[in-house]
Protein backbone atom coordinates (compact mmCIF):
# COMPACT_ATOMS: atom_id res chain seq x y z
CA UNK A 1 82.46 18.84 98.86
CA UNK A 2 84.01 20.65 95.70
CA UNK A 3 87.78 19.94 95.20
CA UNK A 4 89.21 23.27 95.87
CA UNK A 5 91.61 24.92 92.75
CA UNK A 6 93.89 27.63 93.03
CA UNK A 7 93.30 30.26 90.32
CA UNK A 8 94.04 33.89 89.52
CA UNK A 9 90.19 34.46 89.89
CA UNK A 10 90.30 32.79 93.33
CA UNK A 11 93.25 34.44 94.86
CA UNK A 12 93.16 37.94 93.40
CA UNK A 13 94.41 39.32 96.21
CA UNK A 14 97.65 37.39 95.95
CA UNK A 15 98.26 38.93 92.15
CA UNK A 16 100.12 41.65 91.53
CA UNK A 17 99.14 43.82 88.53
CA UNK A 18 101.59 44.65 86.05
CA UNK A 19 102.24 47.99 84.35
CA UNK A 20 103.53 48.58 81.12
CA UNK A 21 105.21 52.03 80.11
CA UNK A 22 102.89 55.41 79.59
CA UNK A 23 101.38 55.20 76.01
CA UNK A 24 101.95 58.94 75.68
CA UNK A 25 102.34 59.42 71.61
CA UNK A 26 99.32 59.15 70.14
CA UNK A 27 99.13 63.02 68.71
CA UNK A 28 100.72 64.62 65.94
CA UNK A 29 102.57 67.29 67.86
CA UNK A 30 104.74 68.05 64.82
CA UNK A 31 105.67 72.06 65.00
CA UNK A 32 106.59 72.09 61.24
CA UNK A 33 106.12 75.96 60.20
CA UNK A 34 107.48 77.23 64.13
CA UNK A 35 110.44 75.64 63.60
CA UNK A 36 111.61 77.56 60.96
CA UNK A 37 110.45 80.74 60.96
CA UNK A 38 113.02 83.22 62.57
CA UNK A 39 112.18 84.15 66.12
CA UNK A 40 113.66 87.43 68.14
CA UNK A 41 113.36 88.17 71.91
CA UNK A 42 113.94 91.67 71.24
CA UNK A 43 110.52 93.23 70.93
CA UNK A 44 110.13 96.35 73.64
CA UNK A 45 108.34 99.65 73.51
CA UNK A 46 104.95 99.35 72.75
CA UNK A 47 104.95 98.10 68.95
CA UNK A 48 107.26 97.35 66.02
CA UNK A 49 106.95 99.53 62.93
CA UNK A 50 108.26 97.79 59.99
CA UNK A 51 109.16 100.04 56.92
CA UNK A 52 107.49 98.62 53.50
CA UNK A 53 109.20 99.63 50.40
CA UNK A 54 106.15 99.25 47.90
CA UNK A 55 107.38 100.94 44.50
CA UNK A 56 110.55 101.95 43.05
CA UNK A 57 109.48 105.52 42.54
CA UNK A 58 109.19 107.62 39.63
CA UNK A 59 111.50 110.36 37.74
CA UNK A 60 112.13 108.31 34.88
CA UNK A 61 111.61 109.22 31.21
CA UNK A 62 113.23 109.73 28.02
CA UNK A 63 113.43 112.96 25.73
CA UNK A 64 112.94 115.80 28.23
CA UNK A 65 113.85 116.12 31.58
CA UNK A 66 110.93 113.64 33.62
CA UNK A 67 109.08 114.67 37.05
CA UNK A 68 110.38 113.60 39.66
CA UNK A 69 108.21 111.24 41.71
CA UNK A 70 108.42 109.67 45.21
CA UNK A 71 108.43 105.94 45.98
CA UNK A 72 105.76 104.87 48.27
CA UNK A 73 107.27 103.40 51.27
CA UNK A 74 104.13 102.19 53.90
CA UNK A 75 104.55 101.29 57.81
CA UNK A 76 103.73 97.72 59.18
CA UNK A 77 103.23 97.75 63.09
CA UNK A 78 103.27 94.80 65.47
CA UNK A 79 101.59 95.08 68.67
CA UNK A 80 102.09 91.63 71.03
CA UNK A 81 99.56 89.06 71.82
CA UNK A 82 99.36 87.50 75.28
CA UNK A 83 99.47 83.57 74.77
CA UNK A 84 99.47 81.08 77.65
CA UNK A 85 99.27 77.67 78.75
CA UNK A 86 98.38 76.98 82.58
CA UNK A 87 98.33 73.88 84.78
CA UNK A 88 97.10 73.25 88.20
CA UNK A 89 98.21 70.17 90.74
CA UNK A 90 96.85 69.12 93.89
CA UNK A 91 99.23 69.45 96.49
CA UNK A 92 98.49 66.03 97.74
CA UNK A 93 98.95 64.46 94.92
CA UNK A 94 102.42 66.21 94.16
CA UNK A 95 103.06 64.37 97.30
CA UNK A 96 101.68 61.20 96.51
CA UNK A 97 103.18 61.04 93.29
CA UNK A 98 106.69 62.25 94.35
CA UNK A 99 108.70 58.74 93.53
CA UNK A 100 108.47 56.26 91.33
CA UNK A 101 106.86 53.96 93.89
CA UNK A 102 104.42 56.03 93.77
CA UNK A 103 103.40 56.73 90.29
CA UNK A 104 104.44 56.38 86.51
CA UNK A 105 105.07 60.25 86.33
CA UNK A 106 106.30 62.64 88.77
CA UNK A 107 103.60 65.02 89.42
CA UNK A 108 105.88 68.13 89.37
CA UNK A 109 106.99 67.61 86.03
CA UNK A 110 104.61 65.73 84.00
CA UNK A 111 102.03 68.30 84.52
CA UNK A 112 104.65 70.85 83.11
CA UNK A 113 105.33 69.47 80.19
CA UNK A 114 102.41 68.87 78.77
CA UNK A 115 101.68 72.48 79.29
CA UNK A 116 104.52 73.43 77.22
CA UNK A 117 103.24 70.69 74.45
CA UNK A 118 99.68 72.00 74.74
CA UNK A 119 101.01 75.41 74.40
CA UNK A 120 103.38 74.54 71.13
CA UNK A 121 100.09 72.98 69.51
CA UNK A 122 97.91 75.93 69.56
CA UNK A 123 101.06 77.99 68.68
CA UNK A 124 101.10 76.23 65.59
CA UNK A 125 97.55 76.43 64.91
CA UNK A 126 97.63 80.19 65.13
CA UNK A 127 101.01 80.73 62.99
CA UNK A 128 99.73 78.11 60.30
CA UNK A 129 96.19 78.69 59.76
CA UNK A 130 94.65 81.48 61.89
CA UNK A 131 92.67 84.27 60.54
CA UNK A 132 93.72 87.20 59.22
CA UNK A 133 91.57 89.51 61.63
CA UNK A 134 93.11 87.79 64.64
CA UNK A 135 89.50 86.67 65.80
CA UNK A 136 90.48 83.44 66.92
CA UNK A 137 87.98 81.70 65.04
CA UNK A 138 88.61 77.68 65.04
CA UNK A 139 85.35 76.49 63.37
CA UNK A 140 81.57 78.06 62.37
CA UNK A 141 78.70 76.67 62.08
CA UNK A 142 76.42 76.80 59.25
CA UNK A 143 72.58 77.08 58.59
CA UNK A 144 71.71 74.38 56.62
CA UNK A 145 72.52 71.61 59.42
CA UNK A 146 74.86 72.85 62.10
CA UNK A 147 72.35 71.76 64.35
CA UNK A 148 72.50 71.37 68.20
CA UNK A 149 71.22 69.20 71.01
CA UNK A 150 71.77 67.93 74.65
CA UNK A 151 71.65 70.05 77.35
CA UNK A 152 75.80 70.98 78.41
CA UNK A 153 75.77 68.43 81.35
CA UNK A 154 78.12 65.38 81.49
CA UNK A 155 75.62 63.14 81.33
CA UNK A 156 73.91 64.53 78.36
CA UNK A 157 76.22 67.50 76.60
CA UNK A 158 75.70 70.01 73.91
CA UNK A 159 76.35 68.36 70.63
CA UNK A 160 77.28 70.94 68.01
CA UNK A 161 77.08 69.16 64.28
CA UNK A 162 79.47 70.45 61.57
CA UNK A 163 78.63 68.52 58.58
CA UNK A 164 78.20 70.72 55.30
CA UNK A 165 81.27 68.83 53.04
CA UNK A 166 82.26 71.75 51.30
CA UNK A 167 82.78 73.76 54.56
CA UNK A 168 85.29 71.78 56.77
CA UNK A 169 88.80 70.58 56.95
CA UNK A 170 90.64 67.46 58.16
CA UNK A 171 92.85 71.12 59.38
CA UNK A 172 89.15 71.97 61.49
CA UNK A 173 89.28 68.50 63.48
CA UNK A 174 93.39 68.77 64.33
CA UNK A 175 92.20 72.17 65.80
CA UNK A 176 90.40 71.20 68.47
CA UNK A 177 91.68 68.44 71.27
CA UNK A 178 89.22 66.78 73.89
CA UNK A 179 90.14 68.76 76.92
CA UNK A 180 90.14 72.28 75.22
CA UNK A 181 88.06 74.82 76.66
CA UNK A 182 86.25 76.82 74.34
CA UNK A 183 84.15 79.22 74.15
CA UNK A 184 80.80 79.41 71.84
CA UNK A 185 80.00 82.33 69.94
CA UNK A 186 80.74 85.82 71.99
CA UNK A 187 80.18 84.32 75.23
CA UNK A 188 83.11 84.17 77.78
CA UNK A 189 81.05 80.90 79.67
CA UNK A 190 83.78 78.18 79.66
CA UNK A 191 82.89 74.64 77.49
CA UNK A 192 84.96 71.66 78.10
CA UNK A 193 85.25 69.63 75.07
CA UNK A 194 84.43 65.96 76.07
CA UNK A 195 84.61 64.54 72.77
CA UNK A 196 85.28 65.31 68.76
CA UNK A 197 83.27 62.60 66.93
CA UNK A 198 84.55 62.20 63.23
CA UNK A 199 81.61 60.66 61.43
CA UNK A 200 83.30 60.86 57.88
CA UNK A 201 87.17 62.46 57.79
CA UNK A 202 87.19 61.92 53.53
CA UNK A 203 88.39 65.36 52.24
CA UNK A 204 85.65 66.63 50.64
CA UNK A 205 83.03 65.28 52.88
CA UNK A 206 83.95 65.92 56.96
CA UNK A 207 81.40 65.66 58.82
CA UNK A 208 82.35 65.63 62.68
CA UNK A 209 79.82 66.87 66.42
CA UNK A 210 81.49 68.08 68.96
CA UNK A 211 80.16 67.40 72.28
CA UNK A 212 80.99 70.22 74.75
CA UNK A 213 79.79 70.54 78.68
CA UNK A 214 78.95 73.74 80.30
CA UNK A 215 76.96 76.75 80.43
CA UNK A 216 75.51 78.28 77.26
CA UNK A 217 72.94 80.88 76.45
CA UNK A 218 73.93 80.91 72.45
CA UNK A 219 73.59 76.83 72.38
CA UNK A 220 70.96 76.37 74.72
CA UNK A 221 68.79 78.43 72.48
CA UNK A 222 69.70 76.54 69.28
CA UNK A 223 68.80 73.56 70.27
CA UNK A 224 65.37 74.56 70.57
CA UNK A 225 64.48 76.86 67.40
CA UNK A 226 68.18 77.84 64.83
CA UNK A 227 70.48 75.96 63.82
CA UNK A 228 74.33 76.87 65.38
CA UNK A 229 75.75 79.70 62.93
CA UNK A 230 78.10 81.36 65.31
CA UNK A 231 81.63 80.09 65.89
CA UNK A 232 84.37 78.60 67.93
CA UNK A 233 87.18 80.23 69.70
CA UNK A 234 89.73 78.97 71.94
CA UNK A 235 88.83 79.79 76.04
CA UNK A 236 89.64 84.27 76.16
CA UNK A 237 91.30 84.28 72.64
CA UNK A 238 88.01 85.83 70.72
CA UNK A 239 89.82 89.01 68.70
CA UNK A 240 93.09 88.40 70.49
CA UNK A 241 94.88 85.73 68.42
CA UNK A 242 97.45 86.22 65.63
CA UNK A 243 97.07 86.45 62.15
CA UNK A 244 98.05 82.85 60.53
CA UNK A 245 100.01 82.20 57.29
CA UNK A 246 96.77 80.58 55.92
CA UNK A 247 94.90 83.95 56.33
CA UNK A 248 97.35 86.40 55.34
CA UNK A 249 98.07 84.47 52.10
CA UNK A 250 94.19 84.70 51.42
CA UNK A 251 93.92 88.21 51.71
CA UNK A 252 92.55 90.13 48.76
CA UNK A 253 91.44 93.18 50.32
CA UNK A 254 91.40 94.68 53.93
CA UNK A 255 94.64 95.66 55.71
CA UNK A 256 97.33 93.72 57.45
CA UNK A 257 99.29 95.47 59.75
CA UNK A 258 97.72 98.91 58.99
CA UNK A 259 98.85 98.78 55.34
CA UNK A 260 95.91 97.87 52.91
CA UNK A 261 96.26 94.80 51.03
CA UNK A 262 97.62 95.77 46.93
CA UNK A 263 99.82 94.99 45.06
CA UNK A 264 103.14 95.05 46.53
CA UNK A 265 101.44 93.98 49.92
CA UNK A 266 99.44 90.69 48.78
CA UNK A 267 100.31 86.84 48.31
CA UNK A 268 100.26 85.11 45.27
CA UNK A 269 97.59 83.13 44.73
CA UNK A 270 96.41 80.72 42.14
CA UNK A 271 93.10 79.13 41.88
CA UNK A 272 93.33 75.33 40.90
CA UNK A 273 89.93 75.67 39.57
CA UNK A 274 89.34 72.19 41.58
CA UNK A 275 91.66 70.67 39.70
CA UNK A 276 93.87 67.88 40.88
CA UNK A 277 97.60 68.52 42.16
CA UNK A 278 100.44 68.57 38.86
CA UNK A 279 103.70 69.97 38.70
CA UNK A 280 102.55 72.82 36.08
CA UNK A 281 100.19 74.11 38.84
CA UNK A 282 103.06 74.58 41.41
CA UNK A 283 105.81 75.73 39.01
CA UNK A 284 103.16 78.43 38.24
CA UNK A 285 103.29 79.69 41.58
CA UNK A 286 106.72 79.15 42.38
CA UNK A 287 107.86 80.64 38.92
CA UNK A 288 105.15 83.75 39.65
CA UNK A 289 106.74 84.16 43.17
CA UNK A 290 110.04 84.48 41.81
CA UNK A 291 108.98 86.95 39.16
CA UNK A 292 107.23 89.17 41.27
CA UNK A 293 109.15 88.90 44.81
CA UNK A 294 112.38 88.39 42.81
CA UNK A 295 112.82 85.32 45.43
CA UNK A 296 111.55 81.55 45.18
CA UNK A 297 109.72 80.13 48.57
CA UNK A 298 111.80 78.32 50.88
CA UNK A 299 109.75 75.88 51.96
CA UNK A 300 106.30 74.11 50.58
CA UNK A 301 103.53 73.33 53.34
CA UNK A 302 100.60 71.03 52.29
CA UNK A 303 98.11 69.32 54.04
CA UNK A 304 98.20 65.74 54.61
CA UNK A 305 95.81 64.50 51.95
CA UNK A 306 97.41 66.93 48.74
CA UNK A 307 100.73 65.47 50.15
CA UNK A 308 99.61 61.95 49.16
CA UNK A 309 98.42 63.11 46.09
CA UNK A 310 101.85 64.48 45.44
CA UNK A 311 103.56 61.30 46.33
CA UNK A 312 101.38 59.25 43.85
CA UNK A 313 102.16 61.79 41.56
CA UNK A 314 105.48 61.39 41.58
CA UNK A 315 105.52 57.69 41.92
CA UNK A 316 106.71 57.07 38.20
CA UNK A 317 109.52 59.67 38.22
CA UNK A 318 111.14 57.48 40.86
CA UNK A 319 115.01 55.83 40.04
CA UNK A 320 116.49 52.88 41.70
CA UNK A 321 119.96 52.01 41.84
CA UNK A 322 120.10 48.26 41.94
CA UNK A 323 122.84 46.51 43.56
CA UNK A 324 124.04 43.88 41.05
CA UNK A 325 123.95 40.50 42.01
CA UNK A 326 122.26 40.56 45.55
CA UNK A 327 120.41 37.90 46.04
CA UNK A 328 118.20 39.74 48.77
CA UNK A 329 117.15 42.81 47.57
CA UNK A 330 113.61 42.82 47.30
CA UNK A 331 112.46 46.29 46.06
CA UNK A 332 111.80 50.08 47.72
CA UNK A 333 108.52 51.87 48.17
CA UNK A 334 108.01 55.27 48.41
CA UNK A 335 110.06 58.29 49.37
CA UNK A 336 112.42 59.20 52.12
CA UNK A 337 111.62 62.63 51.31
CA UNK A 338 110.16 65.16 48.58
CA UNK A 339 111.86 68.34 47.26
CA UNK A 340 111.19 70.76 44.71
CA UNK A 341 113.79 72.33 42.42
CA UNK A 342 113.04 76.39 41.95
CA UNK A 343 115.02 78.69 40.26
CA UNK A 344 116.99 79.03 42.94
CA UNK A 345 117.44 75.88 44.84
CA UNK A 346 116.13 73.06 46.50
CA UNK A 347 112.31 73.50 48.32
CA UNK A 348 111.53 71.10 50.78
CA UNK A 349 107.86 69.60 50.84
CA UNK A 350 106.44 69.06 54.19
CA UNK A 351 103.19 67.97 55.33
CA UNK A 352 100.82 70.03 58.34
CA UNK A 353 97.83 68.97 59.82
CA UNK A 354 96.99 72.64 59.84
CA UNK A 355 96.97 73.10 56.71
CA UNK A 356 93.27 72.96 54.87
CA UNK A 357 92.91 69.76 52.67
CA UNK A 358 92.50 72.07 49.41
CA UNK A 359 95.65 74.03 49.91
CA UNK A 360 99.34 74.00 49.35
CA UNK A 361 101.20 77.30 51.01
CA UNK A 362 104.70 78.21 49.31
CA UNK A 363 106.12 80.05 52.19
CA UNK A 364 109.25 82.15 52.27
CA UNK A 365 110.01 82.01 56.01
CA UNK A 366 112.84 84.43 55.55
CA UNK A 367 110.13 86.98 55.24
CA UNK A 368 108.21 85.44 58.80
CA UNK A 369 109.00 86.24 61.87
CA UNK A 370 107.87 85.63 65.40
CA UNK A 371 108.64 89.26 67.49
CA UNK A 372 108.79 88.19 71.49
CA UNK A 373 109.42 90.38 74.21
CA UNK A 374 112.32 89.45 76.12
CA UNK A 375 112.63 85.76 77.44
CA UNK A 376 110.38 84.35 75.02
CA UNK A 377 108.52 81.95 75.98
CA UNK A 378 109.04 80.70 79.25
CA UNK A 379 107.38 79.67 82.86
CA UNK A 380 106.12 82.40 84.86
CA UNK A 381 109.02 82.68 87.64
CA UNK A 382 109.30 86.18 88.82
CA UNK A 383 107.56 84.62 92.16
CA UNK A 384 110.96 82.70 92.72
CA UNK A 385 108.89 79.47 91.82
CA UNK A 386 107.20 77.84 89.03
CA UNK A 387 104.53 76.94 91.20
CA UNK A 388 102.41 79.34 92.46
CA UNK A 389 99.85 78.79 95.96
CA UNK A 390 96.42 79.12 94.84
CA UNK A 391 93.46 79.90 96.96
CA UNK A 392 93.00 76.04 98.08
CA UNK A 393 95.62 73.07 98.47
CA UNK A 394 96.52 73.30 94.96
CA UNK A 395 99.40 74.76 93.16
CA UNK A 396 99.18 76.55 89.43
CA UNK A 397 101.95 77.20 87.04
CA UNK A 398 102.00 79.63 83.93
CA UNK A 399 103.49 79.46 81.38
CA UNK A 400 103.57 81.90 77.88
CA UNK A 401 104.88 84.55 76.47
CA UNK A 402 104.03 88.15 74.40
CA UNK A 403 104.52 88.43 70.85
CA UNK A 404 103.58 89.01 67.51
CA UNK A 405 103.71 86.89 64.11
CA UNK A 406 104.86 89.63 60.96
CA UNK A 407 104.44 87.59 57.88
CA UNK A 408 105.11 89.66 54.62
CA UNK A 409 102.54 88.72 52.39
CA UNK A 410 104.67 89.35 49.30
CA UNK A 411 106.85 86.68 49.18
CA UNK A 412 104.13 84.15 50.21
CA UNK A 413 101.66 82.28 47.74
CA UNK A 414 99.23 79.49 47.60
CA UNK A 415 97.49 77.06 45.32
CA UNK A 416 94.02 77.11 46.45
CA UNK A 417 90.46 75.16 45.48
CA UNK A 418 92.72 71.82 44.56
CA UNK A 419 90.69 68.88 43.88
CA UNK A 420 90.18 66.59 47.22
């Protein structure tokens, strides 16, 4: 007969289990560009039209008495885009996770907030790097290997490859969170993203699948014969997003807001020529801003990987002020913060996940704003409840708003094709 040992293995069922806190932050959920663009709760009717002075006018001459000459003032109009976030909870579980007791979170407010985080995220997507035409478009394929395989079921899903370097964005990957639904091409079929797989994130050379599970015609026939060429789009927001910073700054021809891109409605936009981040290439643009909007940008937005570059660049320019006779002072690294001096004032530098790795943005956000319809953003609550009965024994809540982003494209600029 075996001596008998008590042990955690033998009596399990004696141990309790111990739970640490919720490991919630692991996302970037930084809302850099929202934050300080001006936002109004006044938009009614059905648009905003926007006056655009674009010349000074003529009747000016010397020696004889000139002809008199109109200046050209256009229209801008802002119509509002629906944008929403929704949640749904089991009524059971509302009740089973009512106390503490019973769970980490409580089940009526958990659920809500990560709505409203959710909803901030693709909010900042759209304002930062959208497309100008307002398709919605978070990611294309291409035809030399944006192939596709599986077959859209959980235990075997479509896996769409985006892997042409040149193509893709560290700014691509941020767009797109495992949960999103999306839809593929034109279709309206809903895809559940189950994973993002980042084979390379080096600027220069992304390559990342995405595996996605559901119902698709456009996939289902790539996989056999073409290679995926269509695009992405966040679930209902094909041609009903807004128009981003990142597009409107691109613009070289087209329209934005019904006035055609031109002169006096166009960014500023200099081409780095691929190569790498220096102070002469941003005082050209913020010099060229000045001289052309008679205003310097209020506010640089890079991506993440130029913003290194920026930091190394300025590593040598740094100053110390030693304290004398301290025996433990060991040294500083780095910066607390970066700021540019324009002509007329102080720029801060910030860093944006949405921003593409060959880009820095010199935004004027006094000439940005965010046009709501009364209330904002906010839960849907007209009911006399946030949570709403649905067919079943579950309850939804909504939560959005309807507005429009009116950027004005003149006192905007870039530095574009930077070396990664």
């Amino acid at each position: 007969m075996s001596t008998w040992t008590y042990s955690a293995s033998n009596e399990a069922n004696l141990m309790k289990i111990k739970y640490g806190s919720l490991i919630e932050k692991q996302f970037n959920m930084d809302n850099v560009l929202f934050g300080r663009i001006k936002k109004s709760q006044n938009f009614v009717g059905s648009q905003i039209d926007h006056p655009v002075v674009q010349s000074i006018g003529g009747g000016v001459g010397a020696g004889s008495l000139p002809t008199a000459n109109e200046n050209k003032i256009s229209k801008a109009s802002l119509t509002t885009k629906k944008l929403y976030a929704v949640t749904s909870i089991d009524r059971e579980t509302m009740k089973a996770a009512k106390t503490d007791e019973g769970s980490f979170v409580r089940m009526t407010k958990y659920p809500v907030k990560i709505a409203t985080k959710s909803f901030n995220r693709n909010l900042e997507r759209m304002i930062t790097r959208a497309p100008l035409d307002g398709s919605g478009i978070l990611v294309t394929g291409n035809a030399s290997n944006g192939n596709v395989s599986g077959a859209g079921t959980s235990g075997d899903p479509y896996v769409i490859q985006f892997n042409t370097a040149a193509l893709y964005s560290l700014a691509d990957i941020e767009s797109i969170e495992i949960g999103d639904i999306v839809n593929a091409a034109s279709e309206t079929s809903a895809l559940e993203v189950v994973d993002v797989v980042v084979n390379s994130a080096v600027p220069g050379s992304i390559d990342f699948d995405l595996h996605v599970v559901g119902t698709s015609v456009a996939l289902a026939a790539d996989t056999a014969t073409s290679p995926f060429i269509e695009s992405i789009y966040m679930q209902g927001s094909k041609d009903n997003e807004l128009s981003g910073l990142e597009g409107v700054i691109a613009a070289t021809s087209g329209s934005y807001k019904g006035i055609s891109i031109g002169r006096r409605w166009k960014s500023y936009s200099k081409d780095a020529a691929a190569a790498a981040l220096s102070t002469d290439l941003m005082n050209d643009v913020v010099v060229n801003l000045k001289r052309q909007s008679g205003e310097s940008p209020d506010l640089i937005l890079t991506s993440y990987h130029q913003y290194i570059k920026l930091l190394n660049l300025l590593e040598d320019h740094k100053r110390y002020q030693l304290p004398a006779r301290d025996a433990k002072f060991k040294g500083q690294v780095s910066f607390s913060g970066v700021e540019y001096m324009s002509p007329d004032g102080v720029i801060p530098v910030m860093a944006s996940r949405f921003v593409s790795d060959e880009k820095m943005l010199f935004v004027n956000t006094k000439h940005i704003e965010l046009a709501c319809r009364p209330g904002g953003f906010e839960w849907f609550d007209e009911d006399g409840t946030v949570f709403l009965r649905e067919s079943g024994d579950s309850y939804e809540a909504r939560y959005g708003g309807y507005c429009d982003l009116f950027i004005n494209p003149h006192f905007q600029g870039q530095l574009d094709n930077l070396a990664v």
